[in-house]
PDB file of N, CA and C in Angstrom:
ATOM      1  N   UNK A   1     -16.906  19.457  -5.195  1.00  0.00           N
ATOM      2  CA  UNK A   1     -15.748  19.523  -4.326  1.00  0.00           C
ATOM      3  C   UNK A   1     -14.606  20.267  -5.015  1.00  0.00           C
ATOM      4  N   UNK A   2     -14.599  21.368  -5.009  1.00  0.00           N
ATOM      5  CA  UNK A   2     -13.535  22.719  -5.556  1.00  0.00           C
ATOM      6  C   UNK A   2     -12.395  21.876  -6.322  1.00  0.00           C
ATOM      7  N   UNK A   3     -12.626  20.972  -7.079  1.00  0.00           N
ATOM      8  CA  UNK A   3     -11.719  20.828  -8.019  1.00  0.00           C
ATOM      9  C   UNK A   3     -10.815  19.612  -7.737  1.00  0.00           C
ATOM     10  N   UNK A   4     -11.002  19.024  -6.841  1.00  0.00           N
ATOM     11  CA  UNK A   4     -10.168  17.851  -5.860  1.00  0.00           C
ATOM     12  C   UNK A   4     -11.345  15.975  -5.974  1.00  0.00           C
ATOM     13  N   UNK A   5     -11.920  16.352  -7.336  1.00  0.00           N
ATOM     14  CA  UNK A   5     -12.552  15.268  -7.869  1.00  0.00           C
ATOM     15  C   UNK A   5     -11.262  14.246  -7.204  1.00  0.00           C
ATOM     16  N   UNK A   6     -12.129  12.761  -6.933  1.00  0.00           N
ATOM     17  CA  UNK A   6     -11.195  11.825  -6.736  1.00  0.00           C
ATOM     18  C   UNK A   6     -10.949  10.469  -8.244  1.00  0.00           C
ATOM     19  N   UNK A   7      -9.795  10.376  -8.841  1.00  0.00           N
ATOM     20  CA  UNK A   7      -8.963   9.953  -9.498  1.00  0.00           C
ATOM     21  C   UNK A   7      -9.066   8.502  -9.513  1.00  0.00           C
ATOM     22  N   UNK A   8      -9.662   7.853 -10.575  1.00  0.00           N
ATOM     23  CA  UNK A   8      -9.866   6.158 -10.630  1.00  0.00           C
ATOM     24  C   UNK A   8      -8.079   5.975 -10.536  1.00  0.00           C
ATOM     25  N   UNK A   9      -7.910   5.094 -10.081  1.00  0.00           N
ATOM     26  CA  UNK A   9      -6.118   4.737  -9.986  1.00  0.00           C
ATOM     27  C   UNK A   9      -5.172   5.395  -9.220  1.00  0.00           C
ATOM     28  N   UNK A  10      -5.988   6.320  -8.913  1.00  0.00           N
ATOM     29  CA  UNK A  10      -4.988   7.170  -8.423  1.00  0.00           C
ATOM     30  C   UNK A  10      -4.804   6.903  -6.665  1.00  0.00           C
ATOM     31  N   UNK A  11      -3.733   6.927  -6.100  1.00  0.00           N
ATOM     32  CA  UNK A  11      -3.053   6.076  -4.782  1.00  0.00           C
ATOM     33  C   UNK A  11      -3.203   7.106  -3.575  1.00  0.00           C
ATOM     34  N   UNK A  12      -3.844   6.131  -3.141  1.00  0.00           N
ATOM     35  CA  UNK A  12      -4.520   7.431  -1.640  1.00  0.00           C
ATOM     36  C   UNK A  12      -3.882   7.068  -0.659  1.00  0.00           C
ATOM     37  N   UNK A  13      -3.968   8.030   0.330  1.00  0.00           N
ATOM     38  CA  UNK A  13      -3.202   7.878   1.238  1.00  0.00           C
ATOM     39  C   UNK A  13      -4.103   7.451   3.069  1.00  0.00           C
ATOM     40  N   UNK A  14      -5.304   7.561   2.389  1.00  0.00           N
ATOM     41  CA  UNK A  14      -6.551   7.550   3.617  1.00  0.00           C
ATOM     42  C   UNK A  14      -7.446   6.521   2.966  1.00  0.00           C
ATOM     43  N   UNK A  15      -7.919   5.727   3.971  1.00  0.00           N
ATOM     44  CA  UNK A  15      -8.120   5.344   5.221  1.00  0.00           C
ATOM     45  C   UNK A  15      -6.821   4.698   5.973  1.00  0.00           C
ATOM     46  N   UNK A  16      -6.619   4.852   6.939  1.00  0.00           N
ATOM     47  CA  UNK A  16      -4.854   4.897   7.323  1.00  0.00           C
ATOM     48  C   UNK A  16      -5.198   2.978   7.775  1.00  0.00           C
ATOM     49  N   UNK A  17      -4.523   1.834   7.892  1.00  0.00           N
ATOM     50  CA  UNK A  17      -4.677   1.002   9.039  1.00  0.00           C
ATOM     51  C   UNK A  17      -4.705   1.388  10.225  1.00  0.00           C
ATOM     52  N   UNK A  18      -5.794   0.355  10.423  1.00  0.00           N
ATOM     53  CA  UNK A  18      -6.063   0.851  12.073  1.00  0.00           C
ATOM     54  C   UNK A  18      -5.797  -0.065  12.689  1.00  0.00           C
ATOM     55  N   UNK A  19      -4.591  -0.727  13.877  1.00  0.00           N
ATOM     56  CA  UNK A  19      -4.658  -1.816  14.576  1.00  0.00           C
ATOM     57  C   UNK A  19      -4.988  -1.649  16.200  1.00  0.00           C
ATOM     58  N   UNK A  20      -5.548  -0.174  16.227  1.00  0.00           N
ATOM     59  CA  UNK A  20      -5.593  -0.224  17.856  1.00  0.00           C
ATOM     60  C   UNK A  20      -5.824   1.256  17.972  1.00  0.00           C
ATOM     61  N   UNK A  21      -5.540   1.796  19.048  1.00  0.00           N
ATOM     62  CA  UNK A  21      -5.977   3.203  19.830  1.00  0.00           C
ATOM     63  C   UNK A  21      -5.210   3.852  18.764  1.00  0.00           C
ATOM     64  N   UNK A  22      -5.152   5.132  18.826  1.00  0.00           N
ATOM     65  CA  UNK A  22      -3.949   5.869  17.905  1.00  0.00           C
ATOM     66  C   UNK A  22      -3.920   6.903  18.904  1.00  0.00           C
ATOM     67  N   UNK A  23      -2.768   7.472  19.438  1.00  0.00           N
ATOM     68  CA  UNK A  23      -2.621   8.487  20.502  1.00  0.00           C
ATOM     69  C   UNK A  23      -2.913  10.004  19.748  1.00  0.00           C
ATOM     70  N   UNK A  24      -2.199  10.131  18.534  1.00  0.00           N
ATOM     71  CA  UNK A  24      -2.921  10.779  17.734  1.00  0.00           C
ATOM     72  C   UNK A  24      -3.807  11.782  17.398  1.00  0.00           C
ATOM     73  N   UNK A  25      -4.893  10.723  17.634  1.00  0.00           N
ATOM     74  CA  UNK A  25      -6.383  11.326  17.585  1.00  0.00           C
ATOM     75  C   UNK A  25      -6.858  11.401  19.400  1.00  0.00           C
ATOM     76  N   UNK A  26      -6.402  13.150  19.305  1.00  0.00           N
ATOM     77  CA  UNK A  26      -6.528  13.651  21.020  1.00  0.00           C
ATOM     78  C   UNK A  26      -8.132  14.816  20.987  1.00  0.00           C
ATOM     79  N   UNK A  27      -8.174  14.809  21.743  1.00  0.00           N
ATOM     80  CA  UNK A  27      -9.142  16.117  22.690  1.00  0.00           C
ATOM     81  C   UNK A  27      -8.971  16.998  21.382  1.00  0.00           C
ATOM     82  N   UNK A  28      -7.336  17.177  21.704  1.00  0.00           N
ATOM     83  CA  UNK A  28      -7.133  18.523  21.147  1.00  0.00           C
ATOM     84  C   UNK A  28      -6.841  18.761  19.625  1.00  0.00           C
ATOM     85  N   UNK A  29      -6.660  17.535  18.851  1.00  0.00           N
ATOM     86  CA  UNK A  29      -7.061  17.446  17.739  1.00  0.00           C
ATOM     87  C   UNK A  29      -8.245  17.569  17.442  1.00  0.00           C
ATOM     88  N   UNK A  30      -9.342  17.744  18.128  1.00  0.00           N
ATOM     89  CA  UNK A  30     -10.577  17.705  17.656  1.00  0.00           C
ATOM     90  C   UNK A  30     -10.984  18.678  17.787  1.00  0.00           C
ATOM     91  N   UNK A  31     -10.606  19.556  18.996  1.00  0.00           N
ATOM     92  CA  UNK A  31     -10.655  20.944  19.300  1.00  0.00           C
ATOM     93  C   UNK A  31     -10.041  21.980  18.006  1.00  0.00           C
ATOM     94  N   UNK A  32      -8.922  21.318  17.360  1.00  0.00           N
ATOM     95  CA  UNK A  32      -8.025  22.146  16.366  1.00  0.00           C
ATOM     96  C   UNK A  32      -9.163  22.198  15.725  1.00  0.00           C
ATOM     97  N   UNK A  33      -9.580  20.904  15.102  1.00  0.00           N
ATOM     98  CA  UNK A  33     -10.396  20.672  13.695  1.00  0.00           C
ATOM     99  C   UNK A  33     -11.643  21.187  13.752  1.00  0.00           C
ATOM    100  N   UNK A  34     -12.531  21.535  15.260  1.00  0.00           N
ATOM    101  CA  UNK A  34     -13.506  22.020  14.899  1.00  0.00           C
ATOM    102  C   UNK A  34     -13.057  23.731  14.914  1.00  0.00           C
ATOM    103  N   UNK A  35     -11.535  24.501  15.355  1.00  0.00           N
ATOM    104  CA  UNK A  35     -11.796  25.634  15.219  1.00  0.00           C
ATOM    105  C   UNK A  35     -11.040  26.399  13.955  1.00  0.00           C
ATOM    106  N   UNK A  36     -10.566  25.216  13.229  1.00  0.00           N
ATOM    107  CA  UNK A  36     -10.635  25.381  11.620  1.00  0.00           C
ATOM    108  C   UNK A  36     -12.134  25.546  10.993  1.00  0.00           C
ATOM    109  N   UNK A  37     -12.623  24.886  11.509  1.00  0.00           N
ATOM    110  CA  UNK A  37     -14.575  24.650  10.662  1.00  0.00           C
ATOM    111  C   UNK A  37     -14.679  25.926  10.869  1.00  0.00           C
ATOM    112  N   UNK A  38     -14.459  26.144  12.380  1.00  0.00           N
ATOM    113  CA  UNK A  38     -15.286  27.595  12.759  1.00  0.00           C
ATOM    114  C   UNK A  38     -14.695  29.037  11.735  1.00  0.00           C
ATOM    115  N   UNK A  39     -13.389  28.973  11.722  1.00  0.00           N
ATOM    116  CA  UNK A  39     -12.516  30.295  10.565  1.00  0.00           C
ATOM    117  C   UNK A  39     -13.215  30.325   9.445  1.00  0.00           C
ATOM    118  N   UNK A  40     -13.643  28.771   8.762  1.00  0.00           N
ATOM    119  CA  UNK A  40     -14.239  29.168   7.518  1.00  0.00           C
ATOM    120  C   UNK A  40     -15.568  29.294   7.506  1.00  0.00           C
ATOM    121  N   UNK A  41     -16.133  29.578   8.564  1.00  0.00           N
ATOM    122  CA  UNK A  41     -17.445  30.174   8.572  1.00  0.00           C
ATOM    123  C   UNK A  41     -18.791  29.351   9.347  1.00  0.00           C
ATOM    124  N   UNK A  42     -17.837  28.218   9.784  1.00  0.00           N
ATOM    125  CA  UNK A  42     -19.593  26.793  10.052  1.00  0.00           C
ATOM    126  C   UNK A  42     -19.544  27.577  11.500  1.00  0.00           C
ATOM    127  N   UNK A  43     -20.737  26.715  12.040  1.00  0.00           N
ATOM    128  CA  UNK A  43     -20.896  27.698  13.583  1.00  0.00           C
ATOM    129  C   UNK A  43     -20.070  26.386  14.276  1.00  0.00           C
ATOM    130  N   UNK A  44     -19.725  27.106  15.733  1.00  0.00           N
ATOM    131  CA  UNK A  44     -19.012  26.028  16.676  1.00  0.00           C
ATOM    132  C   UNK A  44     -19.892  24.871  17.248  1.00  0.00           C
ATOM    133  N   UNK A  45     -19.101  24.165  17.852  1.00  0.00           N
ATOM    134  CA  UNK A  45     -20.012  23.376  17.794  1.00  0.00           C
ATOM    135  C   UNK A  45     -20.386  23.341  19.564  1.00  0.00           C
ATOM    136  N   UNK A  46     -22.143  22.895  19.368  1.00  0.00           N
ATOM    137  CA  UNK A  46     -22.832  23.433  20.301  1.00  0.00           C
ATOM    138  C   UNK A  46     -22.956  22.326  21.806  1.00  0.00           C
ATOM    139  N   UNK A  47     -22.269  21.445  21.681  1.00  0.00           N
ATOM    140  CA  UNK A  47     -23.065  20.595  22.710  1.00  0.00           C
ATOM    141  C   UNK A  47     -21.727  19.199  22.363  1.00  0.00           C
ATOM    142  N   UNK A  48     -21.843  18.295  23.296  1.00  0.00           N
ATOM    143  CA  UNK A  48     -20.969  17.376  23.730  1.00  0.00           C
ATOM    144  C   UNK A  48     -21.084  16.264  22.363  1.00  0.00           C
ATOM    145  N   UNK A  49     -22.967  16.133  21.832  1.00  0.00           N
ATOM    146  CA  UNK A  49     -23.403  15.755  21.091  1.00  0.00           C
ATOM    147  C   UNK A  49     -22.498  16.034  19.409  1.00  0.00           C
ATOM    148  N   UNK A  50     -22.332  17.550  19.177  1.00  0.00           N
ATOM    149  CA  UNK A  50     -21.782  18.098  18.050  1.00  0.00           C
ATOM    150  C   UNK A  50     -20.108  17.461  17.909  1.00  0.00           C
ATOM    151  N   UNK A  51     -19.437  17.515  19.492  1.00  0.00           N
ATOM    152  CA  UNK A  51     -18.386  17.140  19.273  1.00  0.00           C
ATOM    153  C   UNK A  51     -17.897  15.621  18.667  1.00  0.00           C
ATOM    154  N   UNK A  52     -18.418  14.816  20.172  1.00  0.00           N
ATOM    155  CA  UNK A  52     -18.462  13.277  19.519  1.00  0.00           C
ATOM    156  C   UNK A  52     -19.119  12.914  17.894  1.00  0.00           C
ATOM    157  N   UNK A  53     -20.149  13.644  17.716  1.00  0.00           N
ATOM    158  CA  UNK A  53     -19.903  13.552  15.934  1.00  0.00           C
ATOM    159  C   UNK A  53     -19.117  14.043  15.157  1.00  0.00           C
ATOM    160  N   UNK A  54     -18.143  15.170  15.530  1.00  0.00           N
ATOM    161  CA  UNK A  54     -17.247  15.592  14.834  1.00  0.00           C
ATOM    162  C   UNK A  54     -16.057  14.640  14.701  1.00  0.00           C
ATOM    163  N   UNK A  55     -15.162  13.653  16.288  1.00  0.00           N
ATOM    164  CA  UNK A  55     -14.787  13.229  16.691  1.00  0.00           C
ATOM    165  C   UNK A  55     -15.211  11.577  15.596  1.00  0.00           C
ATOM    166  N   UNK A  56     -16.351  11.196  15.391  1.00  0.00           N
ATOM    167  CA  UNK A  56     -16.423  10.038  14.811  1.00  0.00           C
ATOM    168  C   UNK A  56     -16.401  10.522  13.232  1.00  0.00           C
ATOM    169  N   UNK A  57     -16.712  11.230  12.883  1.00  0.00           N
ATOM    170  CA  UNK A  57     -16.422  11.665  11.352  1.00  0.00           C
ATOM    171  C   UNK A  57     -14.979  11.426  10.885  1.00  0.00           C
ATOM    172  N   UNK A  58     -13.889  12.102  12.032  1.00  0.00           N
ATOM    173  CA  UNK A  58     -12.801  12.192  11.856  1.00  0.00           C
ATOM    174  C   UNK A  58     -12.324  10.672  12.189  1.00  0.00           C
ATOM    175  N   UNK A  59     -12.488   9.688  12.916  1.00  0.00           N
ATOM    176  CA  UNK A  59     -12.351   8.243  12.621  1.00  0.00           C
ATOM    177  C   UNK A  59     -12.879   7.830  11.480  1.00  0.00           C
ATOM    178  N   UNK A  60     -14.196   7.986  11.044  1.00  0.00           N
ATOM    179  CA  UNK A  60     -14.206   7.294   9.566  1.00  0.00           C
ATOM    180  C   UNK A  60     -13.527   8.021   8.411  1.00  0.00           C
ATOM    181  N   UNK A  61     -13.172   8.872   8.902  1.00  0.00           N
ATOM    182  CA  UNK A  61     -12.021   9.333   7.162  1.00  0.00           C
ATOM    183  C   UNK A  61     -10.889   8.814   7.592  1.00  0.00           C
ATOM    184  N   UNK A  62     -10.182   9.085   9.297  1.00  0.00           N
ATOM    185  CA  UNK A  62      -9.300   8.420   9.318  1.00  0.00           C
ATOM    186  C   UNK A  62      -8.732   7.012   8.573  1.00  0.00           C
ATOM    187  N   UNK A  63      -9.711   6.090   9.596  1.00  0.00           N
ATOM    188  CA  UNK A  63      -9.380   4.594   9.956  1.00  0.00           C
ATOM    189  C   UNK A  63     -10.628   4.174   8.892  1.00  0.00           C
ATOM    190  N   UNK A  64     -11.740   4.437   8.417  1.00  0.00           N
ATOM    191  CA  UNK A  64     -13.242   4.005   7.942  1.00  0.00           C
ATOM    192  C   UNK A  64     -13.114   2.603   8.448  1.00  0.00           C
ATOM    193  N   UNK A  65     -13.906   2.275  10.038  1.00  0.00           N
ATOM    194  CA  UNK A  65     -13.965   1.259  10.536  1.00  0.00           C
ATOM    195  C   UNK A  65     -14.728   0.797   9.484  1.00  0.00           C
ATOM    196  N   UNK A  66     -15.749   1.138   8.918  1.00  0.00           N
ATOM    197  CA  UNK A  66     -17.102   0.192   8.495  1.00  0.00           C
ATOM    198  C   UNK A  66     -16.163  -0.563   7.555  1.00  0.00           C
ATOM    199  N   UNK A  67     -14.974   0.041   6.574  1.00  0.00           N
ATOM    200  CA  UNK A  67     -14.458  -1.025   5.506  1.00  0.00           C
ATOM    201  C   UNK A  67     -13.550  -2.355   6.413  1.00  0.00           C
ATOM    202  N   UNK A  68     -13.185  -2.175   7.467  1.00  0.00           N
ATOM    203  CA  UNK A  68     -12.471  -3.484   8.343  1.00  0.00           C
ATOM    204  C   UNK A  68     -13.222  -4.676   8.793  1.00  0.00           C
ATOM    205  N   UNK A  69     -14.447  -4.325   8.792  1.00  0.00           N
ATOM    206  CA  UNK A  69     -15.107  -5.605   9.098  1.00  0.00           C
ATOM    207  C   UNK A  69     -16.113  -5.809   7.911  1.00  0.00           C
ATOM    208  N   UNK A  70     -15.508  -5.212   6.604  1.00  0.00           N
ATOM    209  CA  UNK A  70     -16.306  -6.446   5.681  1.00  0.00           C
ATOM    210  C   UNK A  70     -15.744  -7.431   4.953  1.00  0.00           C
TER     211      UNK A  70
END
């Protein structure tokens, strides 16, 4: 990862609390983020399928449900 190793101690700012919807995380945030992917070269994404996984990726870096319910 180009140099952005992650830091024992060091104070992060992600996974954000999550207590509910976040207005936030829109359509068109997801639209931004996949046509950043696309500038640096990944292909677009192909199907409704590609999105909603793009869309849940970006909740678990967000919010990482899986760490709230352990």
């Amino acid at each position: 990862m180009s140099g952005t190793a992650y830091r024992s101690g060091a104070e992060r700012s992600y996974p954000l609390p999550h207590a509910g919807p976040d207005a936030r995380l829109t359509e068109s945030l997801v639209t931004s983020v996949a046509a950043v992917l696309v500038g640096y070269g990944y292909p677009r994404l192909g199907s409704s399928a590609d999105r909603a996984a793009l869309e849940s990726a970006l909740v678990t870096f967000l919010y990482n449900p899986q760490e709230n319910h352990a």
